[in-house]
C-alpha atoms as a PDB file:
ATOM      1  CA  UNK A   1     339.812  83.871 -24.796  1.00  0.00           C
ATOM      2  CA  UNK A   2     341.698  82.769 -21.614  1.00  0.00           C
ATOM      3  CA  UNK A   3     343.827  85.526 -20.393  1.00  0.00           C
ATOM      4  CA  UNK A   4     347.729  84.103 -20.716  1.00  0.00           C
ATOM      5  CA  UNK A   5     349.190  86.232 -17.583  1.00  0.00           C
ATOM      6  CA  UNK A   6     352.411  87.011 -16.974  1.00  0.00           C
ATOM      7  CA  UNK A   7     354.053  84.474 -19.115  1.00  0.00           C
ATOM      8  CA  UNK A   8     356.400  84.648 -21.723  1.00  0.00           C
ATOM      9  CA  UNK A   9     354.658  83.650 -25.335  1.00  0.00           C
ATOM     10  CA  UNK A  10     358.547  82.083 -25.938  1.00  0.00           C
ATOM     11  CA  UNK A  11     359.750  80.418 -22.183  1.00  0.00           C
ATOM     12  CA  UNK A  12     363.482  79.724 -23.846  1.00  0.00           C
ATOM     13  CA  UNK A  13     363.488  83.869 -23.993  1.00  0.00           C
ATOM     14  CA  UNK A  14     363.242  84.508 -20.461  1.00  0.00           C
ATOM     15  CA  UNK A  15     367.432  85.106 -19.670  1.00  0.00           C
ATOM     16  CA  UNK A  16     366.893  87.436 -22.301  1.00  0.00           C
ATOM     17  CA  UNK A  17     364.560  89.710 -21.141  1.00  0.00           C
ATOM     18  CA  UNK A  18     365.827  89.481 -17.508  1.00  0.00           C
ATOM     19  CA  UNK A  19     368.902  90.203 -18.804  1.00  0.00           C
ATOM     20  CA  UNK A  20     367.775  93.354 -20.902  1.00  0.00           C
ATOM     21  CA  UNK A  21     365.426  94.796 -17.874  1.00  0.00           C
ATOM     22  CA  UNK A  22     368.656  94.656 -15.852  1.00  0.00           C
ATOM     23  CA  UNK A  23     370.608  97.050 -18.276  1.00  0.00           C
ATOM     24  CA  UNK A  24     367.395  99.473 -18.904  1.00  0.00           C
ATOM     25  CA  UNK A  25     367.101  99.835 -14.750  1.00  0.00           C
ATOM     26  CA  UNK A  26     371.161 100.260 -14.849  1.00  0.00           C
ATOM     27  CA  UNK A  27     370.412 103.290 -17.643  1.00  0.00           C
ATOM     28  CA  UNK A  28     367.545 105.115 -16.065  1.00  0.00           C
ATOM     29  CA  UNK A  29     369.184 104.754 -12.228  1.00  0.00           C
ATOM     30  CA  UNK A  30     367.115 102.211 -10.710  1.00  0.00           C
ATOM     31  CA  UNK A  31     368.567  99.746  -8.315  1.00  0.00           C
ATOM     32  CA  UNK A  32     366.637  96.574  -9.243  1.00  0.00           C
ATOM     33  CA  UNK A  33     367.908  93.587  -7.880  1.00  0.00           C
ATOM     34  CA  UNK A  34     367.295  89.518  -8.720  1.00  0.00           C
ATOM     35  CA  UNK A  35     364.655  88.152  -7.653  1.00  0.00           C
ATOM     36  CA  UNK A  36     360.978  90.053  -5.536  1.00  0.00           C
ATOM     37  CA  UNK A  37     361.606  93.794  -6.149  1.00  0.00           C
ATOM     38  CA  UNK A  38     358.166  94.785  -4.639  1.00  0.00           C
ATOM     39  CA  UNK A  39     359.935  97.841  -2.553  1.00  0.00           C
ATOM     40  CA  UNK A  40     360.195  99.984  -6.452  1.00  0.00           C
ATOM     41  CA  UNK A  41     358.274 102.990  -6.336  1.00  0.00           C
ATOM     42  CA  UNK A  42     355.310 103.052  -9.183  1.00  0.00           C
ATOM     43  CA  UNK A  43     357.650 105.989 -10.747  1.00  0.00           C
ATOM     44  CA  UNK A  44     361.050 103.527 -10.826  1.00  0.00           C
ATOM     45  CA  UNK A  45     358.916 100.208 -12.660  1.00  0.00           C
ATOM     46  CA  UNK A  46     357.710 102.885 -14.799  1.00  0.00           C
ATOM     47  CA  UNK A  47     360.572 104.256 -16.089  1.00  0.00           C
ATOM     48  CA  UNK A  48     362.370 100.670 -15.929  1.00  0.00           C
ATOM     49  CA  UNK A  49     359.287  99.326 -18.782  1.00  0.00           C
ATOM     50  CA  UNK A  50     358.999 102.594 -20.691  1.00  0.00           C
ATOM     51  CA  UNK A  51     362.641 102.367 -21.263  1.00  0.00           C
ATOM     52  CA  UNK A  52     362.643  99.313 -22.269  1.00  0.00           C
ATOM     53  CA  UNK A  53     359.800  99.763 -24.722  1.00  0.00           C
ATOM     54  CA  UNK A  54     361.672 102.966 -25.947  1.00  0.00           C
ATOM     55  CA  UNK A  55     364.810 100.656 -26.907  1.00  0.00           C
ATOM     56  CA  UNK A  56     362.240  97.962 -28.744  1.00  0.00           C
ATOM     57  CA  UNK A  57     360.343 100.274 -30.934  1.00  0.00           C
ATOM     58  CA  UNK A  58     364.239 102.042 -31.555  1.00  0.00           C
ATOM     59  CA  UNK A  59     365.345  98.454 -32.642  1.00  0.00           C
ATOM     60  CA  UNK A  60     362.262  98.042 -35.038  1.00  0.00           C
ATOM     61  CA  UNK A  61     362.288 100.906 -36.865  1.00  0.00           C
ATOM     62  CA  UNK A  62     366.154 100.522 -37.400  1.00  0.00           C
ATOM     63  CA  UNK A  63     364.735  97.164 -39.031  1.00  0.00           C
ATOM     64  CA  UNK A  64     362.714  98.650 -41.749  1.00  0.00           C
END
């Protein structure tokens, strides 16, 4: 199987998730801007991700 990357499985969500990674850096402090943000510590992308992966699975179970 041909690894797919860093692309999104659904393009037309893209805004989306920009969008949402914006407001998860905004909540856990971390000054991400648009665009190349290669000058984030390992520590700040961390904590950007995991709290965005905190809000999904948050959203899912409120689904069941």
């Amino acid at each position: 199987m041909a690894s797919r990357g860093n692309r999104a499985l659904v393009p037309e969500a893209k805004d989306g998730l920009n969008k949402f990674k914006m407001e998860s850096a905004n909540e856990v402090g971390v000054n991400l801007k648009q665009g190349y943000n290669g000058d984030l510590t390992a520590r700040e992308a961390g904590s950007v991700g995991g709290n965005m992966v905190k809000k999904m699975v948050e959203a899912y179970e409120k689904g069941l």
